[in-house]
N, C-alpha and C. Protein backbone atom coordinates (compact mmCIF):
# COMPACT_ATOMS: atom_id res chain seq x y z
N UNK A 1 -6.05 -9.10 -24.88
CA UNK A 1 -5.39 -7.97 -24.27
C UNK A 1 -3.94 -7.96 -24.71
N UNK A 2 -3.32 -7.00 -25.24
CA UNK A 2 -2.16 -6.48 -25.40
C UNK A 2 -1.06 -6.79 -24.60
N UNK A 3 0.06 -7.53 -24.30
CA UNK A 3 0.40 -7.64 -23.12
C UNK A 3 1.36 -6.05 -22.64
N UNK A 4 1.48 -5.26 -23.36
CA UNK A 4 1.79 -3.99 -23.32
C UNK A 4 0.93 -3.36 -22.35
N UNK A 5 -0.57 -3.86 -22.62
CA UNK A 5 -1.00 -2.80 -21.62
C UNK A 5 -1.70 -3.61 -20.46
N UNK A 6 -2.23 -3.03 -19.93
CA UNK A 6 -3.16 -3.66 -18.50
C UNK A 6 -4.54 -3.26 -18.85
N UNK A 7 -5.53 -3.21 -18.01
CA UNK A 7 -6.71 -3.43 -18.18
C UNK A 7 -7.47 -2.72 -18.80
N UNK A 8 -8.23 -3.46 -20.07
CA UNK A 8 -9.11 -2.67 -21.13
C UNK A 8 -10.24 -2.59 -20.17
N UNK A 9 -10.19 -1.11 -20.76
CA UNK A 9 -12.13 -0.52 -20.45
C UNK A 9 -12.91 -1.34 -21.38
N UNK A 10 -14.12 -1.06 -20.55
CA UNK A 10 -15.48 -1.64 -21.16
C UNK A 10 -15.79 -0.98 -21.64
N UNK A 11 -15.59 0.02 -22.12
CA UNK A 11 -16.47 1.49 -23.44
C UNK A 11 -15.12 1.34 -24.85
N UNK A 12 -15.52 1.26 -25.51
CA UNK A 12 -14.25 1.24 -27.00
C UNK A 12 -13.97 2.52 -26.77
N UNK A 13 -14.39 2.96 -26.59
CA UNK A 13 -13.77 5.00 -26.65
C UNK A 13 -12.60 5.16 -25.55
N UNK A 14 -12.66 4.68 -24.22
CA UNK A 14 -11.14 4.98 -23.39
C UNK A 14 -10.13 3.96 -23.57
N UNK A 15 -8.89 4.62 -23.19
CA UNK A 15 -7.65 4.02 -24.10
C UNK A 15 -7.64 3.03 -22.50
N UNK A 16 -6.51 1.70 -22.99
CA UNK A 16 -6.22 1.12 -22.35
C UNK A 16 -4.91 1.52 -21.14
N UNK A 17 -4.74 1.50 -20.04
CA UNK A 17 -3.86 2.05 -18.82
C UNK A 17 -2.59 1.21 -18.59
N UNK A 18 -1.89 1.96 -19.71
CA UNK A 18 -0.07 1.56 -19.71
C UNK A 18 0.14 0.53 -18.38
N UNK A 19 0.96 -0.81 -18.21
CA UNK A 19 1.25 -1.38 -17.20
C UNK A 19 2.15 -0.77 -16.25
N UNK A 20 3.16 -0.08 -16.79
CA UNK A 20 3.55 0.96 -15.76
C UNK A 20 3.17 1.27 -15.01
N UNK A 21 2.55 2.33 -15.77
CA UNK A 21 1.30 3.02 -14.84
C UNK A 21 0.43 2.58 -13.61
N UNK A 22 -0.20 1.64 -14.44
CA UNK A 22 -0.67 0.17 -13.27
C UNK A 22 -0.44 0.00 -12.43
N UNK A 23 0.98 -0.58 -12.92
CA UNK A 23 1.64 -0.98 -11.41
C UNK A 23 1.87 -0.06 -10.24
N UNK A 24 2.10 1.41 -10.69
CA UNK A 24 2.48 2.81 -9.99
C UNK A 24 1.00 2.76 -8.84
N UNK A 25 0.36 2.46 -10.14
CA UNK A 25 -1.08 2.81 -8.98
C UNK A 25 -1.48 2.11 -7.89
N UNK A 26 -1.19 0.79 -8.24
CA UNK A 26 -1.43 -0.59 -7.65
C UNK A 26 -0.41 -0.14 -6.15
N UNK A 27 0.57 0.01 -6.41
CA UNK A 27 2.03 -0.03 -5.48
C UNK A 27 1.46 1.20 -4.35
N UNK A 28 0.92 2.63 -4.89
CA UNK A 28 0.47 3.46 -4.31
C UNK A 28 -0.84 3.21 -3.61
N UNK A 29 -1.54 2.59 -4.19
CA UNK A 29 -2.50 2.29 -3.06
C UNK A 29 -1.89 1.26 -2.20
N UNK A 30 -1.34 -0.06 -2.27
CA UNK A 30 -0.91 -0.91 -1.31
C UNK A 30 -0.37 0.23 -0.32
N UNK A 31 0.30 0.78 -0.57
CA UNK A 31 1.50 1.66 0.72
C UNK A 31 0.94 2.36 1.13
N UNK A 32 -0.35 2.67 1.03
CA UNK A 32 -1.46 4.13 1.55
C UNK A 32 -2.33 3.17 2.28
N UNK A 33 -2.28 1.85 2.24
CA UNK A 33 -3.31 1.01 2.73
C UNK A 33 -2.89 0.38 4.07
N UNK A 34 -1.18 0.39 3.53
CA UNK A 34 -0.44 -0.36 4.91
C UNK A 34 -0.35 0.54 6.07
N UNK A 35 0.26 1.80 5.16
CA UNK A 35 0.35 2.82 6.54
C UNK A 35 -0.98 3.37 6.94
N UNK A 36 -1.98 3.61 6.15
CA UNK A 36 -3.70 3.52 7.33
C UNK A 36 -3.59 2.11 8.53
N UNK A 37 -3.40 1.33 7.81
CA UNK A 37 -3.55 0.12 9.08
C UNK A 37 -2.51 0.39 9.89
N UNK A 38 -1.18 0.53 9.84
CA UNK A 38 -0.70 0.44 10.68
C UNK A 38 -0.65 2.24 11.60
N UNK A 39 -1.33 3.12 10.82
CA UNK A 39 -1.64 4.31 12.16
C UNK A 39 -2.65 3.73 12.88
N UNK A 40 -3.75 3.23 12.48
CA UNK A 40 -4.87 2.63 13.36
C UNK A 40 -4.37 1.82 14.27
N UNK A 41 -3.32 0.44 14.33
CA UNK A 41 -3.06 -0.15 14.99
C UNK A 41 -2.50 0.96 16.31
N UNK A 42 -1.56 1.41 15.96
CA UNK A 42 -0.72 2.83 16.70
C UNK A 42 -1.84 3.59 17.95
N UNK A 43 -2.64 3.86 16.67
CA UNK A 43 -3.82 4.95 17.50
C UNK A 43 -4.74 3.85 18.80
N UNK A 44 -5.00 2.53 18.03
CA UNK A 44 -5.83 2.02 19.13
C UNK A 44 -5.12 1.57 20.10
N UNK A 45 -3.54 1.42 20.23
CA UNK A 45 -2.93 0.73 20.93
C UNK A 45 -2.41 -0.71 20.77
N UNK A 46 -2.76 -0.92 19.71
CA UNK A 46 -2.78 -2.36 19.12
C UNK A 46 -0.93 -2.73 18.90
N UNK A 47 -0.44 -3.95 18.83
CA UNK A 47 0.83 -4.27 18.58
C UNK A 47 0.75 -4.59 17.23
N UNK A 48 1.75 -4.46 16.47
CA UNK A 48 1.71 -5.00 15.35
C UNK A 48 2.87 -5.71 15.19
N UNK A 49 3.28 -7.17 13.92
CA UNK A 49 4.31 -8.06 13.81
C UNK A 49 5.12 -7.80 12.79
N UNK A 50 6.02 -7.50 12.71
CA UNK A 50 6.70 -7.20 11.26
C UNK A 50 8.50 -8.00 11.03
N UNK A 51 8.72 -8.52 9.52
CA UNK A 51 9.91 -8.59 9.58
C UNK A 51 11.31 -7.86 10.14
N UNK A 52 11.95 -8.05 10.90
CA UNK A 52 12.63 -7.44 11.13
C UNK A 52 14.40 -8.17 11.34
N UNK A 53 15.23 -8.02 10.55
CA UNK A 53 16.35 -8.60 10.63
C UNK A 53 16.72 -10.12 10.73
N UNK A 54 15.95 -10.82 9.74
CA UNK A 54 15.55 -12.19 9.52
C UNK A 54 14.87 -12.86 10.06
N UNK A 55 14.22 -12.35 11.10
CA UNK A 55 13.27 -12.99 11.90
C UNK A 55 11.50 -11.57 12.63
N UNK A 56 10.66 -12.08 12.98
CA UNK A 56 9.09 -11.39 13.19
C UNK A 56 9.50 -10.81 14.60
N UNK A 57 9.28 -9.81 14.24
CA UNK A 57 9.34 -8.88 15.51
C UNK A 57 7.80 -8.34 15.91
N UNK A 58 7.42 -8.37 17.43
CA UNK A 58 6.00 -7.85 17.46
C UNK A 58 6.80 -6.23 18.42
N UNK A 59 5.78 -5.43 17.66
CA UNK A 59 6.04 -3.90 18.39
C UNK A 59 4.61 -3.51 19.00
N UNK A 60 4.95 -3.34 20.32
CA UNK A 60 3.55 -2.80 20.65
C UNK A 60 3.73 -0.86 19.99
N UNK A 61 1.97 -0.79 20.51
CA UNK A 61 1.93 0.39 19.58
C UNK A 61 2.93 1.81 20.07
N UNK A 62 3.48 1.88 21.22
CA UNK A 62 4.44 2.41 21.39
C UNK A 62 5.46 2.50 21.19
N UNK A 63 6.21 1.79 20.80
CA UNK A 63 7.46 1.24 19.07
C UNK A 63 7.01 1.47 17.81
N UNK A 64 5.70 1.89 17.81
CA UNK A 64 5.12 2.02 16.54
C UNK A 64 5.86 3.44 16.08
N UNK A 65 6.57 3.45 14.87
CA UNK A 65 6.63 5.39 14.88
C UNK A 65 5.74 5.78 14.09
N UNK A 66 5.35 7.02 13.91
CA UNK A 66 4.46 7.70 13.89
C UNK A 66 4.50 7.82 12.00
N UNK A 67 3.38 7.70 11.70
CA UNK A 67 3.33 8.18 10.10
C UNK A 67 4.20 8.96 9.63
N UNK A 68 4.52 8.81 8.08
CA UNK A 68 5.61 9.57 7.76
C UNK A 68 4.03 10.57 6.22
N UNK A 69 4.41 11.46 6.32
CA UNK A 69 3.55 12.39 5.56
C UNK A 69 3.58 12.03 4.14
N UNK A 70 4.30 10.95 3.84
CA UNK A 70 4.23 10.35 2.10
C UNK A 70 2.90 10.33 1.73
N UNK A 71 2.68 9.03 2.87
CA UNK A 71 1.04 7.82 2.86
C UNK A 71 -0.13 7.89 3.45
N UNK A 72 0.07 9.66 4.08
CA UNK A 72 -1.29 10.11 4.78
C UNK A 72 -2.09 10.90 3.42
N UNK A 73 -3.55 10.46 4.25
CA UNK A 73 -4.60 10.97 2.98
C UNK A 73 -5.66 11.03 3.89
């Protein structure tokens, strides 16, 4: 593998997917994945733990704020 690119297809006919790119995609699903979990936590009532100002902060789901329209799908 090229280290230019990221992951070769298994058919010789499609081109290989720029690492850029990759990573764009990779990064976009992580952040579409975090904010599903963390509306679910929200919606069921659930607390969730997060860094917050050098130390783990737990927010129950009422500290939770509400989705921002980037990472909804």
């Amino acid at each position: 593998m090229n280290p230019q690119f990221g992951i070769k297809s298994s058919s010789m006919n499609k081109q290989e997917i720029p690492v850029g790119e990759l990573h764009q995609k990779i990064d976009a699903g992580v952040k579409s994945a975090i904010a599903k979990a963390i509306e679910r936590h929200r919606r069921l009532g659930e607390s969730i733990s997060i860094w917050q100002d050098g130390k783990v902060v737990t927010l129950t789901a009422d500290q939770i704020p509400p989705p921002s329209s980037s990472y909804q799908s």
